[in-house]
Protein backbone atom coordinates (compact mmCIF):
# COMPACT_ATOMS: atom_id res chain seq x y z
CA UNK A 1 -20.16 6.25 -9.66
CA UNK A 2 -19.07 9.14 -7.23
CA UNK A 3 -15.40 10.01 -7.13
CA UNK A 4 -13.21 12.55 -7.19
CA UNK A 5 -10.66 13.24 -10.28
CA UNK A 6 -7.74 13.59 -7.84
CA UNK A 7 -8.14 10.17 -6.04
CA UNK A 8 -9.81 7.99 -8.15
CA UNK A 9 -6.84 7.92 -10.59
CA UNK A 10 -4.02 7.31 -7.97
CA UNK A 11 -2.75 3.87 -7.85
CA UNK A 12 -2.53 2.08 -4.42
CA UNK A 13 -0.56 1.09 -3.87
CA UNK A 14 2.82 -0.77 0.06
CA UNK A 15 5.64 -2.37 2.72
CA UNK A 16 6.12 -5.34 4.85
CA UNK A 17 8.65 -7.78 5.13
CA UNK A 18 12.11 -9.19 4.19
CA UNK A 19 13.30 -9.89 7.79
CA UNK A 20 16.18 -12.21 7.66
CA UNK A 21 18.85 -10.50 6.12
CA UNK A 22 18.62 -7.42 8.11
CA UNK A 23 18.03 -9.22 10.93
CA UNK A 24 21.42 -10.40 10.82
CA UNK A 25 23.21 -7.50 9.66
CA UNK A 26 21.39 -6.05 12.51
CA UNK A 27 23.33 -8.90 14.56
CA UNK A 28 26.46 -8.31 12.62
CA UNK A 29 26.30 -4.07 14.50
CA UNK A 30 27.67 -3.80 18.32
CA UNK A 31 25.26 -3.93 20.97
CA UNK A 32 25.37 -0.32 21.69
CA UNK A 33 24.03 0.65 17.91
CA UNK A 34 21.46 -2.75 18.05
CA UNK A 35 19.89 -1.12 21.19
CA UNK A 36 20.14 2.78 19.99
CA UNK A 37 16.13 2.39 18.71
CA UNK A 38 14.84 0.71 21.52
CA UNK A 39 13.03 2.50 24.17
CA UNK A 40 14.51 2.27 27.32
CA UNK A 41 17.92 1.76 26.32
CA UNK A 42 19.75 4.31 26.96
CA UNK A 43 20.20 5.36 23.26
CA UNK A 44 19.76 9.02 22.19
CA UNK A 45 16.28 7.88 20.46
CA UNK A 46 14.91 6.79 23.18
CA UNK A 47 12.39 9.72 24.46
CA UNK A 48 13.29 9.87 28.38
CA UNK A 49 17.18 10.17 27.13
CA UNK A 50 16.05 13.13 25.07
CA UNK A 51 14.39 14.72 27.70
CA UNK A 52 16.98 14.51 29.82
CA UNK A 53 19.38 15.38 27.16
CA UNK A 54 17.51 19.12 26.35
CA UNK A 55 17.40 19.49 30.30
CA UNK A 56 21.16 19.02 30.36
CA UNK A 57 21.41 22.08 27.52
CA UNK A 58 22.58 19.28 25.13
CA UNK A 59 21.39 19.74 21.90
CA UNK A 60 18.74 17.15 21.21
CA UNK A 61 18.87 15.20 17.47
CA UNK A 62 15.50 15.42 15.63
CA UNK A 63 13.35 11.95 16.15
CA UNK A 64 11.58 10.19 13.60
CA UNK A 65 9.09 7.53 14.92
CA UNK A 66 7.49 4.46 13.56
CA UNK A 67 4.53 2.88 15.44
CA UNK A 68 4.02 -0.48 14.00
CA UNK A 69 7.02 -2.40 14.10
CA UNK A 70 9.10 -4.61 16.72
CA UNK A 71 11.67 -4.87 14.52
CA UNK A 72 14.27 -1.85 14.41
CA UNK A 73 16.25 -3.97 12.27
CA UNK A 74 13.67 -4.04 9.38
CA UNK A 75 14.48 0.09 8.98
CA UNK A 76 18.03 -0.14 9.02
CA UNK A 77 18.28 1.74 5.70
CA UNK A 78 16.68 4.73 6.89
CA UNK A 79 18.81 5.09 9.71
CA UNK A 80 21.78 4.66 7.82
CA UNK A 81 20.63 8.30 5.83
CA UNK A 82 18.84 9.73 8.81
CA UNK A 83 21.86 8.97 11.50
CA UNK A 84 24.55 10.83 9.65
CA UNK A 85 22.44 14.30 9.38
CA UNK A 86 21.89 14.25 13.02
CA UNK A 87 18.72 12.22 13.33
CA UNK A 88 17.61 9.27 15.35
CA UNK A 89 14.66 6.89 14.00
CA UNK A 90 12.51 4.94 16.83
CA UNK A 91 10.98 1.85 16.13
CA UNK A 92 8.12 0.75 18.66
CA UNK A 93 4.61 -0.55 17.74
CA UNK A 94 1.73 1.12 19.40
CA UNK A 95 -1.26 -0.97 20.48
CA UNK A 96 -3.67 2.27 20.94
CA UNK A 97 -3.85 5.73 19.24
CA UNK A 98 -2.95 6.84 22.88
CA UNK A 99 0.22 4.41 22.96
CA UNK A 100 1.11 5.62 19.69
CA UNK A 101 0.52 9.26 20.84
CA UNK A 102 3.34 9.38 23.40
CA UNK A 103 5.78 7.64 21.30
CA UNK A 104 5.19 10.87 18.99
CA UNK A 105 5.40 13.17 21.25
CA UNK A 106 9.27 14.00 21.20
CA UNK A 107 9.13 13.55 17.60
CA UNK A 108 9.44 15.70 14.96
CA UNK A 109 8.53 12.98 11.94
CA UNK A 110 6.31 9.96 12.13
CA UNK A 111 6.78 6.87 9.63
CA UNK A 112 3.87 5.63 8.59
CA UNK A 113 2.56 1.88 7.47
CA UNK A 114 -1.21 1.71 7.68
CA UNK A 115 -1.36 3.56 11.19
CA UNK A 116 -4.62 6.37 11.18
CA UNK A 117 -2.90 10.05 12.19
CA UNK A 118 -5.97 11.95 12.37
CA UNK A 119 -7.11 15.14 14.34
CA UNK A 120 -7.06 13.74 18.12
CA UNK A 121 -4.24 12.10 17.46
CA UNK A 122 -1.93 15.44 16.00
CA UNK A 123 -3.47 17.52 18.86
CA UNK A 124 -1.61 15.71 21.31
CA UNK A 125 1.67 15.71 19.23
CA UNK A 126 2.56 20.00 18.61
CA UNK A 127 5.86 19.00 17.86
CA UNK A 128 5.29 16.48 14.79
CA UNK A 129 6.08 18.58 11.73
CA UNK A 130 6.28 15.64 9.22
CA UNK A 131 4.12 13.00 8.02
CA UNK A 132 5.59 10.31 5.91
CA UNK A 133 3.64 7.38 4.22
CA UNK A 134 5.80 4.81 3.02
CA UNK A 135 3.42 4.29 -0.42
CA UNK A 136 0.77 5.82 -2.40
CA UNK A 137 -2.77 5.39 -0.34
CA UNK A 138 -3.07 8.43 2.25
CA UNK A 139 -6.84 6.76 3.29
CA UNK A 140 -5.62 6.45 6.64
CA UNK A 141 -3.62 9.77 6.77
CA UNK A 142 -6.01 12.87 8.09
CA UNK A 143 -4.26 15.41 5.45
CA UNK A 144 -6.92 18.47 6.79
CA UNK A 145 -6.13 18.10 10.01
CA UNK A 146 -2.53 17.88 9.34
CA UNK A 147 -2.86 21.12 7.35
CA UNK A 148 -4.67 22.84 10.04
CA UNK A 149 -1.94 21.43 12.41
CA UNK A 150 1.20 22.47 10.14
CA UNK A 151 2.30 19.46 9.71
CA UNK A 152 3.39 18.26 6.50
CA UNK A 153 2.34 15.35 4.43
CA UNK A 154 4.39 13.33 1.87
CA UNK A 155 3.97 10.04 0.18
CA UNK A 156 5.15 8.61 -3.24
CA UNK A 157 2.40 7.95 -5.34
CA UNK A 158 5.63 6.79 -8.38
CA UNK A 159 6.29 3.66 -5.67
CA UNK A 160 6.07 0.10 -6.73
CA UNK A 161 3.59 0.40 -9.95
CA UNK A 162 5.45 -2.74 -12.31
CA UNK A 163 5.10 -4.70 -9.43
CA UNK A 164 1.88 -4.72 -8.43
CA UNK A 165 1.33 -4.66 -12.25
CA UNK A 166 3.38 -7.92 -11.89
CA UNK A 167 1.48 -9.18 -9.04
CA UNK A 168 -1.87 -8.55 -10.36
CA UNK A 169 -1.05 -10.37 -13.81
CA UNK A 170 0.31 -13.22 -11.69
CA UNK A 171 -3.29 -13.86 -9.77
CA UNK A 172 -5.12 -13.47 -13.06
CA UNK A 173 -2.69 -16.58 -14.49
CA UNK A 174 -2.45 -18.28 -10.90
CA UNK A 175 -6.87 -18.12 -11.13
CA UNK A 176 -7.05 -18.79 -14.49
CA UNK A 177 -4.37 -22.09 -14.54
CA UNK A 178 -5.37 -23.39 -10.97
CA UNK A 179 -1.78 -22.93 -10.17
CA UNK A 180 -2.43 -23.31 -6.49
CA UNK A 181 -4.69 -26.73 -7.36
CA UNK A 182 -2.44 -28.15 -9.65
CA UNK A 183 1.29 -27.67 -7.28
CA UNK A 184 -0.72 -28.70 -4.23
CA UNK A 185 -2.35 -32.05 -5.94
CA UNK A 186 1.53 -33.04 -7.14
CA UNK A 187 2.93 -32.11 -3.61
CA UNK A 188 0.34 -34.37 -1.95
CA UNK A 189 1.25 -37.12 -4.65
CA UNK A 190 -1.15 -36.92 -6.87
CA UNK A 191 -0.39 -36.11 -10.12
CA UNK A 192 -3.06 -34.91 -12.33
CA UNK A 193 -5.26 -35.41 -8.92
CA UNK A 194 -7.02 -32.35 -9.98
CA UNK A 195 -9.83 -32.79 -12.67
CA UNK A 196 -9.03 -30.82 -15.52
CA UNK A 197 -11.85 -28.22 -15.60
CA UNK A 198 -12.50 -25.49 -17.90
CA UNK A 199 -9.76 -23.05 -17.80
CA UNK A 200 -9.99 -19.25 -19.51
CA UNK A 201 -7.58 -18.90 -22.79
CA UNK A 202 -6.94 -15.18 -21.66
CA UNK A 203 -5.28 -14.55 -25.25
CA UNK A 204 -8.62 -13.34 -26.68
CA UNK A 205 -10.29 -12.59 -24.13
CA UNK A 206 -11.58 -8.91 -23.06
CA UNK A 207 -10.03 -7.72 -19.47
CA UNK A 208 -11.76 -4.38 -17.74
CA UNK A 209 -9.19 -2.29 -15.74
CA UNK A 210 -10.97 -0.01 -13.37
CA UNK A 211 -8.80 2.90 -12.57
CA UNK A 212 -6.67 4.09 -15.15
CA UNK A 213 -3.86 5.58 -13.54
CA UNK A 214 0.12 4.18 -13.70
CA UNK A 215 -0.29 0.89 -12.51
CA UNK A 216 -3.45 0.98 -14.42
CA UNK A 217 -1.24 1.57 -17.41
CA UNK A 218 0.94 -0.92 -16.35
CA UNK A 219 -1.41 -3.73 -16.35
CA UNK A 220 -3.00 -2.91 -19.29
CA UNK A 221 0.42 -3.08 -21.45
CA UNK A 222 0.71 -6.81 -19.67
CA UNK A 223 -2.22 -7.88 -20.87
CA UNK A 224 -1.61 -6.36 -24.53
CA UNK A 225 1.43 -8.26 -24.54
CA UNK A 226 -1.07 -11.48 -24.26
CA UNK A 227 -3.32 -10.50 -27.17
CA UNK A 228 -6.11 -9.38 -24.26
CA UNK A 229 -8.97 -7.16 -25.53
CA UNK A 230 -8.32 -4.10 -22.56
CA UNK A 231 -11.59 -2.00 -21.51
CA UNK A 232 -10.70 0.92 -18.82
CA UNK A 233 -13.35 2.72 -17.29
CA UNK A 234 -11.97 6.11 -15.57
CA UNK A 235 -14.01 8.86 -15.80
CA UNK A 236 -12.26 11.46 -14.87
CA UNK A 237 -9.63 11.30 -17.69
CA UNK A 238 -9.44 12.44 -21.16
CA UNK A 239 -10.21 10.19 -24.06
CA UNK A 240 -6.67 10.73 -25.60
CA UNK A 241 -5.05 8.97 -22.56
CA UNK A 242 -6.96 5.59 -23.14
CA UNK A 243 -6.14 5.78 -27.09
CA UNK A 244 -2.36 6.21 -26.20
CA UNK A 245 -2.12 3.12 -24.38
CA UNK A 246 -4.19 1.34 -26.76
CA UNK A 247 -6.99 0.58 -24.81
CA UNK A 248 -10.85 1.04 -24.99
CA UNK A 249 -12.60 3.79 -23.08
CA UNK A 250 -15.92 2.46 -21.22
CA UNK A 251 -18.53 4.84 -20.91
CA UNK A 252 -19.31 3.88 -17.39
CA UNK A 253 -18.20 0.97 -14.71
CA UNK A 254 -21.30 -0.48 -15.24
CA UNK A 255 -20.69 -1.04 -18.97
CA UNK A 256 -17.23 -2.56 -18.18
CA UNK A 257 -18.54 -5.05 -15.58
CA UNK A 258 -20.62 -6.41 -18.40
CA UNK A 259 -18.26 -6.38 -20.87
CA UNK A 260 -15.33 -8.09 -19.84
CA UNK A 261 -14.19 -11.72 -19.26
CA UNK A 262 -12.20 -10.27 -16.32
CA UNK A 263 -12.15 -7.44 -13.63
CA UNK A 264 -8.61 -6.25 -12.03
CA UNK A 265 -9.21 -3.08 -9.52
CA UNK A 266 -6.35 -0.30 -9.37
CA UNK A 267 -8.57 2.33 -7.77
CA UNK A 268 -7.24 4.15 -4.19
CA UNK A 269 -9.47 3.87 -0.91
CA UNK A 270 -12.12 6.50 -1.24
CA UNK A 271 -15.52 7.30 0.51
CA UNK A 272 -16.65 7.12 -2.83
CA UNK A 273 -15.16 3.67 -3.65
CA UNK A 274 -15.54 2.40 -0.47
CA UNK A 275 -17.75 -1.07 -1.53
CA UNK A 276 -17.44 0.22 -5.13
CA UNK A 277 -18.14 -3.97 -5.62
CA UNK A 278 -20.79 -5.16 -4.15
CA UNK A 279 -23.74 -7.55 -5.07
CA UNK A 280 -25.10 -5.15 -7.70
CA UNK A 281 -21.78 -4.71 -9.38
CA UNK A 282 -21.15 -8.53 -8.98
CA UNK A 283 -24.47 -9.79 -10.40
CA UNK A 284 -23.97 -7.32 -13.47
CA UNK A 285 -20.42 -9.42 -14.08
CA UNK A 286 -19.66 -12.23 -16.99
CA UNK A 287 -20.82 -15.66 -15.86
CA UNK A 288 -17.26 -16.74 -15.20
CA UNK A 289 -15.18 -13.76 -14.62
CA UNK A 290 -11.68 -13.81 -12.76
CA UNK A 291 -12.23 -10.77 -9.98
CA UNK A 292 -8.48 -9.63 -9.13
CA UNK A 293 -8.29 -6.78 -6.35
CA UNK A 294 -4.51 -5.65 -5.73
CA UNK A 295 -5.82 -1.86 -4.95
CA UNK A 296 -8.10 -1.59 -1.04
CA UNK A 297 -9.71 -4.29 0.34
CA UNK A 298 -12.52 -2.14 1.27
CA UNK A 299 -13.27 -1.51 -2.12
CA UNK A 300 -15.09 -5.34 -2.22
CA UNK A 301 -17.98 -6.01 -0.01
CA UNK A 302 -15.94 -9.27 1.16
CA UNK A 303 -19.46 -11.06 1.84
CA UNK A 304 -20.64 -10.03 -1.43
CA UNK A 305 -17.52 -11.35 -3.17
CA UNK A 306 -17.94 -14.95 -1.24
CA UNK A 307 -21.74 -14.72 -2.06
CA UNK A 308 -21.01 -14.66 -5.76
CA UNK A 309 -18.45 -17.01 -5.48
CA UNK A 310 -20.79 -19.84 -3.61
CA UNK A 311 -23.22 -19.42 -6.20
CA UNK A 312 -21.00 -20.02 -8.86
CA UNK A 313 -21.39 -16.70 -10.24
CA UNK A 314 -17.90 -16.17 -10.59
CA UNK A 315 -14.90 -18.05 -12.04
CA UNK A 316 -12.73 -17.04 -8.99
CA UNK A 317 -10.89 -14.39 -7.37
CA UNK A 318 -7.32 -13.03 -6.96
CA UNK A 319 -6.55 -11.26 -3.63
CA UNK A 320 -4.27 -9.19 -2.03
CA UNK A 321 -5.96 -6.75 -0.07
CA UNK A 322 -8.76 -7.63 2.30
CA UNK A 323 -11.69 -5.70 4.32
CA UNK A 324 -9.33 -6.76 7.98
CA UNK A 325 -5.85 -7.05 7.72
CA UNK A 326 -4.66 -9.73 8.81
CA UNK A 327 -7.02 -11.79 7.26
CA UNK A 328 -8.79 -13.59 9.92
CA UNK A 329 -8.02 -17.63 9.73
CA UNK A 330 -11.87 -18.70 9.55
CA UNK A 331 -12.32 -15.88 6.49
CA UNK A 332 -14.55 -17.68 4.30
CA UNK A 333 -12.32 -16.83 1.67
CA UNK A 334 -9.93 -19.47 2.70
CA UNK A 335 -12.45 -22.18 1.96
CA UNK A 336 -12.62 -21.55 -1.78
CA UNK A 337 -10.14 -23.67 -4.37
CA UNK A 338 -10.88 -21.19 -6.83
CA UNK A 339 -9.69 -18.20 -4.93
CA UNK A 340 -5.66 -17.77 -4.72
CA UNK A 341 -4.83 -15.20 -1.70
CA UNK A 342 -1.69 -13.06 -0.93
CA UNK A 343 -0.68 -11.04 2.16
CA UNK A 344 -0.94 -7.49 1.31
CA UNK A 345 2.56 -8.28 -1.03
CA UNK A 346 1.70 -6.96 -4.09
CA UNK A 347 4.29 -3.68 -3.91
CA UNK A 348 7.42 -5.84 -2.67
CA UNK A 349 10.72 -6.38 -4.60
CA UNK A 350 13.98 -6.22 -3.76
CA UNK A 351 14.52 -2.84 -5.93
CA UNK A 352 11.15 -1.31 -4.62
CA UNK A 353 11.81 -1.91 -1.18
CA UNK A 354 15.45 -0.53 -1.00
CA UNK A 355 14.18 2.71 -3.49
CA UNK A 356 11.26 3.40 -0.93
CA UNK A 357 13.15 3.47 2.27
CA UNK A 358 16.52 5.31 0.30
CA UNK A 359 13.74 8.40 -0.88
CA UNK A 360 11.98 8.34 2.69
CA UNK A 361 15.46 8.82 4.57
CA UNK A 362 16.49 11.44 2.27
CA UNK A 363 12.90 13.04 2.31
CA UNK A 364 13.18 13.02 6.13
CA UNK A 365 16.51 14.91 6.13
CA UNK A 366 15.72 17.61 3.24
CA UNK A 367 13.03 18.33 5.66
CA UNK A 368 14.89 18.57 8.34
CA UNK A 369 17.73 20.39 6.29
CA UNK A 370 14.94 23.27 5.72
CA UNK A 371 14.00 22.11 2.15
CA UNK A 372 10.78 21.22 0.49
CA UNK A 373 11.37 17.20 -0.13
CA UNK A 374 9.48 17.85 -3.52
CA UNK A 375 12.81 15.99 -5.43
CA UNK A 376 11.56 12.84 -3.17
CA UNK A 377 8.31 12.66 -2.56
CA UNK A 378 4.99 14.28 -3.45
CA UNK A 379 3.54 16.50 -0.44
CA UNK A 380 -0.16 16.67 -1.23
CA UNK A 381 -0.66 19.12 1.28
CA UNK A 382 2.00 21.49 -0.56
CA UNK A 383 0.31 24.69 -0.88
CA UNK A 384 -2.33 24.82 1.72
CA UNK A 385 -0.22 23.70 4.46
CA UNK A 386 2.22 26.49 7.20
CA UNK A 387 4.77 24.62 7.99
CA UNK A 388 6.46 25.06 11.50
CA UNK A 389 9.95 25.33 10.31
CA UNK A 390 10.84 27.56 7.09
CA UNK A 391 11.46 25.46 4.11
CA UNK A 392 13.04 26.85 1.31
């Protein structure tokens, strides 16, 4: 398998939603601070107001600028670290790289979901000096062209690796139990309406982890816990690292695929893992096997996957990351009882979510401060990349 040490062992790693509470302390603020992020409305982050305000000889507060949102409310905590130093954050979604391009172009920091900054994009923006993914994966995130533009990268590859460790143990059970089956049969009022087929013990049972970095770890000290054989395959890491955590090296993913009950996936989005599963890798798999994918959806060949699973090939699948996200309604994926699907959720709890927008404020302002956010965030980009400001 092609990969590259520095990416193949990074864990993948995410944010969406927890709405309803800060939509109502966003209720709870006047109107004036409820409209400050909206464009349009007259509040200093809205671009034509800081035009006007540098025209005026008014001394304009930095801008940082997320594209995919509607909901300013939803990144509340940021503000409430980037505000104080000076700083505005605008929250708009962008329905076209061009769209997104003039929201950026007052802006000196961009917040990023899943949005693509490549080259075109950061030669229409020679004022962005900061790019900020909230997470680990940078797949979408042209890091060359932002070093060639001087912009800086940063992302927090540390971010949310117990719970998608969690998350990933959770579909294994959820497969393996017919969770899903079971709650929906009682809810429908039938109890036991579900035949009782065969159902994996687990405890015994050998579970491949491909990927070995933290959340890697992570799952493998889960499955320990329940008396699980754990095979790794990794090849980029030394063989002292797999007999630390207690766990079998395999020699190559090949070897793993054949000898495991069970396949969980904790590799990053690569060119190199891009449809790292596909029929081959699927037909080399356990009659049987549980497939659980909480890394890229890319990484599965999605009609591969439902190929082996309408053949009976496999046992079922866990998923939380798809090829197209959404996931379209008619995915074939949908159709299977076997399969138990999530919404890109793997990375959320209460504590993640709060520590990943606290560290992105405050990498934001060190930035803007003139400091090197290192104490924050990684900056892959570190020591290739002239930044436009002096950092110290």
């Amino acid at each position: 398998m092609r990969a590259s040490s520095s990416s193949f062992t990074s864990d993948p790693p995410e944010v969406t939603h927890r709405r309803l509470s800060l939509a109502r302390r966003a209720a709870s603020r006047p109107r004036t601070a409820a409209l400050a992020g909206r464009p349009g409305a007259g509040g200093a982050s809205d671009p034509c107001m800081l035009r006007r305000m540098a025209n005026q000889g008014a001394a304009a507060p930095f801008l940082a600028v997320q594209t995919e949102s509607a909901d300013p409310a939803w990144f509340e905590i940021e503000r409430s670290i980037i505000e104080p130093a000076g700083g505005r954050v605008l929250v708009q979604r962008a329905s076209s790289q061009e769209e997104r391009a003039t929201l950026l172009r007052d802006a000196q920091a961009v917040l990023v979901g899943s949005a693509r900054i490549d080259g075109p994009l950061l030669e229409q923006v020679p004022g962005l000096e900061l790019i900020i993914r909230y997470g680990v994966g940078i797949d979408t995130l042209d890091v060359d062209a932002a070093t060639r533009h001087g912009v800086v990268v940063a992302h927090y590859p540390d971010f949310c690796q117990p719970e998608v460790a969690n998350h990933a143990l959770m579909l294994l059970l959820a497969v393996a139990r017919k969770v899903v089956l079971h709650d929906r049969s009682i809810r429908n009022g039938a109890y036991r309406g579900v035949p009782l087929p065969i159902s994996p013990p687990l405890t015994g049972q050998t579970l491949g982890i491909v990927a070995f970095g933290n959340i890697g770890r992570h799952m493998a000290r889960r499955a320990l816990a329940m008396d699980m054989r754990v095979l790794a395959f990794d090849p980029y890491l030394p063989d002292s690292v797999f007999a630390e955590h207690g766990v079998e090296r395999a020699p190559t993913l090949d070897a793993l695929l054949e000898d495991s009950d069970h396949i969980s996936i904790h590799a990053p989005l690569t060119p190199d893992t891009h449809h790292l599963f596909s029929r081959e890798q699927f037909a080399r798999m356990r009659p049987g096997a549980i497939l659980v994918n909480t890394a890229r959806g890319p990484i599965v060949e999605e009609a591969a996957l439902v190929e082996a699973l309408r053949e009976g090939r496999l046992g079922g699948a866990g998923i939380d990351v798809f090829e197209v996200e959404p996931v379209p309604p008619l995915s074939p994926l949908v159709g299977f009882d076997n399969v138990v699907l999530t919404p890109h959720s793997a990375f959320y709890s209460e504590r993640s979510n709060r520590h990943i927008k606290e560290r992105i404020g405050r990498t934001v302002v060190a930035f803007m401060e003139g400091r090197w956010p290192d104490e924050f965030a990684t900056i892959p980009n570190r020591h290739e990349v002239t930044p436009k400001r002096a950092l110290r």
